[in-house]
PDB file of N, CA and C in Angstrom:
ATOM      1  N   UNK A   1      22.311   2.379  39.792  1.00  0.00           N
ATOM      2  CA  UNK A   1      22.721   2.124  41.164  1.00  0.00           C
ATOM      3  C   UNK A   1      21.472   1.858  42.015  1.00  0.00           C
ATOM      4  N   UNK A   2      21.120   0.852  42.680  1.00  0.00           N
ATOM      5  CA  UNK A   2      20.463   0.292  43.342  1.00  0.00           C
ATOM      6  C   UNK A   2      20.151   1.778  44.471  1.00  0.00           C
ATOM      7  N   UNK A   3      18.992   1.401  44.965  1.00  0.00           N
ATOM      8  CA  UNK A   3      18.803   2.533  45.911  1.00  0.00           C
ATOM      9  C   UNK A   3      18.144   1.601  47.580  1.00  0.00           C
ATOM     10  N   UNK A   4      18.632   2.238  48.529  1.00  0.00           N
ATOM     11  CA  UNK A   4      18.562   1.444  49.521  1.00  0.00           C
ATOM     12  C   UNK A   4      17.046   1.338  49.958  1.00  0.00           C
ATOM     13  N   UNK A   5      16.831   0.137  50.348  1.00  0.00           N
ATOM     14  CA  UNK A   5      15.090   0.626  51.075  1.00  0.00           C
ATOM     15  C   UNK A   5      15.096   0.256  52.101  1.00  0.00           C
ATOM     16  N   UNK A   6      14.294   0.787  52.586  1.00  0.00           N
ATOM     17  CA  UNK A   6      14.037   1.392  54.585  1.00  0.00           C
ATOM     18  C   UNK A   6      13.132   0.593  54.797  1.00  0.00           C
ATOM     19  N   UNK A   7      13.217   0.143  55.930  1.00  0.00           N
ATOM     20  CA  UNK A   7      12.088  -0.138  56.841  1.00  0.00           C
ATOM     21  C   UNK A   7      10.814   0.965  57.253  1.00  0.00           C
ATOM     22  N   UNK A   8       9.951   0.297  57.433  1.00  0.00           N
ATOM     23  CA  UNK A   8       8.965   1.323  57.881  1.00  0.00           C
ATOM     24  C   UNK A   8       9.489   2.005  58.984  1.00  0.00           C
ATOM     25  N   UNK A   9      10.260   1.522  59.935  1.00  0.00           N
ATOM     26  CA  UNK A   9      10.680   2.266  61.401  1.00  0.00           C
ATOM     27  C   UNK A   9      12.160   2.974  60.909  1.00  0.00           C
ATOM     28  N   UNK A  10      12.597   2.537  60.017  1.00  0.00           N
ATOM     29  CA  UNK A  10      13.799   3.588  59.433  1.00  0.00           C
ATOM     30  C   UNK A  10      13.329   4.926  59.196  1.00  0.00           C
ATOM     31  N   UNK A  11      12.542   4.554  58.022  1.00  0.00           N
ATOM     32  CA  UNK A  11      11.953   5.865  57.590  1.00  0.00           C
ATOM     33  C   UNK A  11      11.076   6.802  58.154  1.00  0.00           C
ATOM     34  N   UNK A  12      10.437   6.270  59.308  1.00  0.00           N
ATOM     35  CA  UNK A  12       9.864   7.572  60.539  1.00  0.00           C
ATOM     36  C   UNK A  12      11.238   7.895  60.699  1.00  0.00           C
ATOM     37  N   UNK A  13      12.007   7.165  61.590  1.00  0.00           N
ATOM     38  CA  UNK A  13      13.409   7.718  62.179  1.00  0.00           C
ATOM     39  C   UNK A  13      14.140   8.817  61.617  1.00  0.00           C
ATOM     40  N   UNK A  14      13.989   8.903  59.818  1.00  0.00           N
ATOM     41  CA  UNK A  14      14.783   9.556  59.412  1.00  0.00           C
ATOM     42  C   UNK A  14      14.023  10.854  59.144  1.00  0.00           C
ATOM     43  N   UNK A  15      12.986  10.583  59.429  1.00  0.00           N
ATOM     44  CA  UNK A  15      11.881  11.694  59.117  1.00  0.00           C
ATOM     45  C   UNK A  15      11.304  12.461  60.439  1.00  0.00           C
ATOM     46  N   UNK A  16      11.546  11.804  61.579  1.00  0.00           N
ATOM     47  CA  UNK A  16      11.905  12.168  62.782  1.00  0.00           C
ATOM     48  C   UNK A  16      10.305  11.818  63.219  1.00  0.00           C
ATOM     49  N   UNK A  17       9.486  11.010  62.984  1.00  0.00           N
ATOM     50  CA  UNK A  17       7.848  10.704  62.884  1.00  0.00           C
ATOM     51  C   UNK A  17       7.668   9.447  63.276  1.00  0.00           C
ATOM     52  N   UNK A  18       6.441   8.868  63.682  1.00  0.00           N
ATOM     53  CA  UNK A  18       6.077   7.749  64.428  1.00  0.00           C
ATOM     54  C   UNK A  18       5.780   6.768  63.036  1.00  0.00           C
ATOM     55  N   UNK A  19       6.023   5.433  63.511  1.00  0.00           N
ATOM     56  CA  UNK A  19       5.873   5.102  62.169  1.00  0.00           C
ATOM     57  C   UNK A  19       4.270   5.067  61.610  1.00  0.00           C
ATOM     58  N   UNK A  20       3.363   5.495  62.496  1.00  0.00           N
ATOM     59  CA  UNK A  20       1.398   5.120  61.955  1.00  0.00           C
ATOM     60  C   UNK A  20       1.920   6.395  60.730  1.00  0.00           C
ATOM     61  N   UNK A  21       2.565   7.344  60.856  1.00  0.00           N
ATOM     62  CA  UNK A  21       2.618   8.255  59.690  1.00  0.00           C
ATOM     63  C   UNK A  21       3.088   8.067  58.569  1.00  0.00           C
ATOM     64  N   UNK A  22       4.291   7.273  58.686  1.00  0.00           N
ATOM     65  CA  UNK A  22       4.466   6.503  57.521  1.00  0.00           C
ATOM     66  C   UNK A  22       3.771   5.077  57.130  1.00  0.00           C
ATOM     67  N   UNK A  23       2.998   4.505  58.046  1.00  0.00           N
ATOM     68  CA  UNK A  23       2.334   3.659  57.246  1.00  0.00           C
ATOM     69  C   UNK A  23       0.966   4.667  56.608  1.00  0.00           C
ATOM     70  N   UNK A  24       0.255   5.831  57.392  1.00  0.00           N
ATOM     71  CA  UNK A  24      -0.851   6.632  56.635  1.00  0.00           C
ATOM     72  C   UNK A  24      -0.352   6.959  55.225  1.00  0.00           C
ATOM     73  N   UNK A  25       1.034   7.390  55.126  1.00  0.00           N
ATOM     74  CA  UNK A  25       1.720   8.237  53.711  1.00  0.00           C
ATOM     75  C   UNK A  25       1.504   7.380  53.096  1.00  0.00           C
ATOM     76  N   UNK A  26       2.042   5.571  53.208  1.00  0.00           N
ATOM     77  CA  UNK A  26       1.886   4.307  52.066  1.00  0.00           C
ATOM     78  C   UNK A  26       0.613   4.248  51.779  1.00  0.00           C
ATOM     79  N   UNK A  27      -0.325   4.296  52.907  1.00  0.00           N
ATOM     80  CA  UNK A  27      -2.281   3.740  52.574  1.00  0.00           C
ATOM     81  C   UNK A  27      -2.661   4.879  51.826  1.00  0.00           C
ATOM     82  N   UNK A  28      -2.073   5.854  51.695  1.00  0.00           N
ATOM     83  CA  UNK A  28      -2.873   7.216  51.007  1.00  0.00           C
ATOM     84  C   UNK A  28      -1.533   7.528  49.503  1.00  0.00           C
ATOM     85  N   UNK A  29      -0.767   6.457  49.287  1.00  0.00           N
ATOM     86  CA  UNK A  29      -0.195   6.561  48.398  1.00  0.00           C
ATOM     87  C   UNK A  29       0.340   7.648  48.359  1.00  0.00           C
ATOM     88  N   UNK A  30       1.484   8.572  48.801  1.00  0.00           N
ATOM     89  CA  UNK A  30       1.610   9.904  49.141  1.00  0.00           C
ATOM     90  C   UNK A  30       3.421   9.310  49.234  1.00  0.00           C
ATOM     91  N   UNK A  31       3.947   8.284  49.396  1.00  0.00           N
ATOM     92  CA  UNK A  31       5.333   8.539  49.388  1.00  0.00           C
ATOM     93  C   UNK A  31       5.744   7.038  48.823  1.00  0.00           C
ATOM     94  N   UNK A  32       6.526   6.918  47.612  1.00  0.00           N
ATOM     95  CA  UNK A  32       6.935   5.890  46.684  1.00  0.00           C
ATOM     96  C   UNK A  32       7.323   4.626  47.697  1.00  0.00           C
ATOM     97  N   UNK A  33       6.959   3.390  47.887  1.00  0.00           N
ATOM     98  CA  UNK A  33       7.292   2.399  48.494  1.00  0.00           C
ATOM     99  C   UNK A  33       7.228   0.686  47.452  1.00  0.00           C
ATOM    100  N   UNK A  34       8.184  -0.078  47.924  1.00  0.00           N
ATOM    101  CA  UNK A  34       8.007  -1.521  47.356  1.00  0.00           C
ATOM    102  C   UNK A  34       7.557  -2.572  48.501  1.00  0.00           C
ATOM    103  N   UNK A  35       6.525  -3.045  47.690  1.00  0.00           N
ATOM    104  CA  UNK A  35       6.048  -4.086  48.592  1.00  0.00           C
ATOM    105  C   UNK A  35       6.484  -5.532  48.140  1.00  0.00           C
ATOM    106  N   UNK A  36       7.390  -6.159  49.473  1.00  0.00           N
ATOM    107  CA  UNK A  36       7.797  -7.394  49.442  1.00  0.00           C
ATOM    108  C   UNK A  36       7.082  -8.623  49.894  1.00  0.00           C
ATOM    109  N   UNK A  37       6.424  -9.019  49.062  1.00  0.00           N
ATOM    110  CA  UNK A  37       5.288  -9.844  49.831  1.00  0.00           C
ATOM    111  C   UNK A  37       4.060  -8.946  50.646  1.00  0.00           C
ATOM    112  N   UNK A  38       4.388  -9.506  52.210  1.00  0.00           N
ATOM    113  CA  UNK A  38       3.399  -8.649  53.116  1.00  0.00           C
ATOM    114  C   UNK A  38       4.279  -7.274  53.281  1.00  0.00           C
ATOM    115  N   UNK A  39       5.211  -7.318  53.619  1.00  0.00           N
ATOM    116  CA  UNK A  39       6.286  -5.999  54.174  1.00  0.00           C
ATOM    117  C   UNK A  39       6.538  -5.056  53.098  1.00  0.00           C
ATOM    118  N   UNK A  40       6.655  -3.621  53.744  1.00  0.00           N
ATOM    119  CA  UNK A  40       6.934  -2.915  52.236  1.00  0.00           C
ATOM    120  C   UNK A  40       8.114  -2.513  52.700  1.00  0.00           C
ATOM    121  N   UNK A  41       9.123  -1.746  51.874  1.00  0.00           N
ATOM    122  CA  UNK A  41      10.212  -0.837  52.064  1.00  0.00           C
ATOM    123  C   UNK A  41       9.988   0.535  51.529  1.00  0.00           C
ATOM    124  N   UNK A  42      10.102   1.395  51.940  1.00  0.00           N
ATOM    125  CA  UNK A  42      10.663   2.831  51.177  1.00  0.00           C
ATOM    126  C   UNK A  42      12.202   2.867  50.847  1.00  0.00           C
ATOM    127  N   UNK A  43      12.098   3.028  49.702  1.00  0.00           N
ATOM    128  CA  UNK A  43      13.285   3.462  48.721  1.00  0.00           C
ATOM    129  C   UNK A  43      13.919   5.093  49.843  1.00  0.00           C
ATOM    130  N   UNK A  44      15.169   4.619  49.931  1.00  0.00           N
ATOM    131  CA  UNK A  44      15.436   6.051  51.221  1.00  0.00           C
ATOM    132  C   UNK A  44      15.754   7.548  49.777  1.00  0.00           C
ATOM    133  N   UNK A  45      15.833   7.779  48.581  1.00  0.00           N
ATOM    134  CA  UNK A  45      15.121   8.472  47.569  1.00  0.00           C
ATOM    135  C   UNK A  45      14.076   9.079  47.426  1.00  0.00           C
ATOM    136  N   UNK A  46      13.247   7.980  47.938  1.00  0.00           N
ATOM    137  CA  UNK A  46      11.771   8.614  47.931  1.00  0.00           C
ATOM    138  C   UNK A  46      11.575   9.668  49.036  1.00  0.00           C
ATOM    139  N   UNK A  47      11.888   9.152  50.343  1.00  0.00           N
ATOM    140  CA  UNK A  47      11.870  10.262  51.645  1.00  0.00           C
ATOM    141  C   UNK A  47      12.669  11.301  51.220  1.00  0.00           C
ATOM    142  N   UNK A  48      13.511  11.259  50.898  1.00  0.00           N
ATOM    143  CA  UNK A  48      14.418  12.782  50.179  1.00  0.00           C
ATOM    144  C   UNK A  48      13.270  13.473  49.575  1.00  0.00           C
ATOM    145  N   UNK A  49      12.629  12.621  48.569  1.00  0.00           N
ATOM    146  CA  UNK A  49      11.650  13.391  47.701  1.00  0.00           C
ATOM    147  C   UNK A  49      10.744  14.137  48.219  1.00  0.00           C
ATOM    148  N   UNK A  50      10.193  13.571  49.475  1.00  0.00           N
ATOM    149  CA  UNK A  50       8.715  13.552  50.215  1.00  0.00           C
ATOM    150  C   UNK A  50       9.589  14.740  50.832  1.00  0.00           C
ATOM    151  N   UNK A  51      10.519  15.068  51.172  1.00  0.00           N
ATOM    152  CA  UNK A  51      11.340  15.819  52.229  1.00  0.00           C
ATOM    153  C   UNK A  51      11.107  17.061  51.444  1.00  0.00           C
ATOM    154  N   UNK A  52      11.494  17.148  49.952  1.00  0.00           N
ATOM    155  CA  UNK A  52      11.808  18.457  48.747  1.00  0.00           C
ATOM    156  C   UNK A  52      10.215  18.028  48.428  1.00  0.00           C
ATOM    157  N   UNK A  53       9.363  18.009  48.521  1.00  0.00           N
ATOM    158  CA  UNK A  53       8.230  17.883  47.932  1.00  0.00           C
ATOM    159  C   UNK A  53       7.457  19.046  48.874  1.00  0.00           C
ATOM    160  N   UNK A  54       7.371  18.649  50.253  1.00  0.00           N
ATOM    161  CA  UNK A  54       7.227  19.455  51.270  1.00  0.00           C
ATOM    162  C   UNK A  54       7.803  20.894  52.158  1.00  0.00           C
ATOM    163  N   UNK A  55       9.265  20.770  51.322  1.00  0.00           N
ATOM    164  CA  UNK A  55       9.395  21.979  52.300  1.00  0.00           C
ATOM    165  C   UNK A  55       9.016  23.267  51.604  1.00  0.00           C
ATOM    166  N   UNK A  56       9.082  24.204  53.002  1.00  0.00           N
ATOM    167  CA  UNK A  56       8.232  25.467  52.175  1.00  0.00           C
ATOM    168  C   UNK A  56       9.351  26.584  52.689  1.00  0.00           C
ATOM    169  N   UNK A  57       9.451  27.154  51.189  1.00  0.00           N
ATOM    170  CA  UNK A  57      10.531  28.189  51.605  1.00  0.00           C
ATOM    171  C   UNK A  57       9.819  29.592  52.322  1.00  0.00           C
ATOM    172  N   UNK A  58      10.986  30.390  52.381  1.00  0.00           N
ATOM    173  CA  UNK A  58      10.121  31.500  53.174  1.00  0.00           C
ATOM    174  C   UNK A  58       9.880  32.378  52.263  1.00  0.00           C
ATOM    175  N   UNK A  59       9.009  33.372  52.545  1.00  0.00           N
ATOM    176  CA  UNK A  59       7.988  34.296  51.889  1.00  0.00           C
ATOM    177  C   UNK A  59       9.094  35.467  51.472  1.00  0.00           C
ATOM    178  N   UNK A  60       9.721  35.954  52.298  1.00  0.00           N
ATOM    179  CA  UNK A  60      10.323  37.026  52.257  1.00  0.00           C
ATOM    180  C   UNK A  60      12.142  36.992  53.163  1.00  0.00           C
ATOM    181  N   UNK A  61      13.173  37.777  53.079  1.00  0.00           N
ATOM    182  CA  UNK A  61      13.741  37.630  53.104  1.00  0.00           C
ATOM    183  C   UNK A  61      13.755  38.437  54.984  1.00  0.00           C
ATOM    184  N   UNK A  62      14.567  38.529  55.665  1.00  0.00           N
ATOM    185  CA  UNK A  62      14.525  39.209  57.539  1.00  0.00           C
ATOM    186  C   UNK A  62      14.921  40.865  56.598  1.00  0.00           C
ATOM    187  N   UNK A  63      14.573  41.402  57.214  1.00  0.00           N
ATOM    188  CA  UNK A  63      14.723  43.071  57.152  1.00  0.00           C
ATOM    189  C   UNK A  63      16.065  43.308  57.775  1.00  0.00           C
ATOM    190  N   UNK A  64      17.166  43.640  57.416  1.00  0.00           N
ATOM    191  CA  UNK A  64      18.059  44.322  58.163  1.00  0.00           C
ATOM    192  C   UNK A  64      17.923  45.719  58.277  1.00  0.00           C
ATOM    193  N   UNK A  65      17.650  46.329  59.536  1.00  0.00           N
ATOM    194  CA  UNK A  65      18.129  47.451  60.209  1.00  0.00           C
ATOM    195  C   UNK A  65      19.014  48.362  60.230  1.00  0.00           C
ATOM    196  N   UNK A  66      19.219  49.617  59.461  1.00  0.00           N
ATOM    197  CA  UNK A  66      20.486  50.250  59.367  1.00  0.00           C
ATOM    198  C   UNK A  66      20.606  51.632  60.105  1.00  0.00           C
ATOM    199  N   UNK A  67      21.301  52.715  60.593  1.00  0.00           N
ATOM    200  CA  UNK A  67      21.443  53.037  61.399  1.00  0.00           C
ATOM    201  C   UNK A  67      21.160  53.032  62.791  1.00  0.00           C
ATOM    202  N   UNK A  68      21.093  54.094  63.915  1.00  0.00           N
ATOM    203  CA  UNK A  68      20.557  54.074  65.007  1.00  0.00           C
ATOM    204  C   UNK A  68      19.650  53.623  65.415  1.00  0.00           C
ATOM    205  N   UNK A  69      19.347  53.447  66.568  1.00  0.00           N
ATOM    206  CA  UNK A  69      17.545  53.114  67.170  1.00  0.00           C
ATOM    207  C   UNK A  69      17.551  54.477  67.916  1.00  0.00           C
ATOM    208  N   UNK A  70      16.480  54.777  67.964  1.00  0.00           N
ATOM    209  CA  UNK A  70      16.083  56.070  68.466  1.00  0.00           C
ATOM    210  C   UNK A  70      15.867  56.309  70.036  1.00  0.00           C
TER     211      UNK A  70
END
């Protein structure tokens, strides 16, 4: 199944980022893209990836509190 590819201004959008950040991620080779001629696309796959590549879970779980407060 074919996978859709983004525009450079898609893929800030969906990443919620200006696009100089996604063109830095392509120049530093850091997030999968096809280049069409001059123009590239990101595969919208790859930003998923870059998305699970990056996130950071948390350390520890919140403390729940059980009886009174003093």
């Amino acid at each position: 199944m074919a996978d859709r590819l983004l525009t450079v201004a898609e893929a800030a959008e969906q990443l919620g980022t200006g696009e100089r950040f996604i063109r830095r991620l392509i120049a530093e080779r850091r997030i999968r893209y096809v280049k069409i001629g001059h123009p590239v696309r990101i595969p919208e796959s790859a930003v998923g990836e870059y998305v699970d590549a990056h996130t950071v879970e948390p350390l520890r779980r919140i403390r729940v509190r059980y009886g009174k407060a003093a």
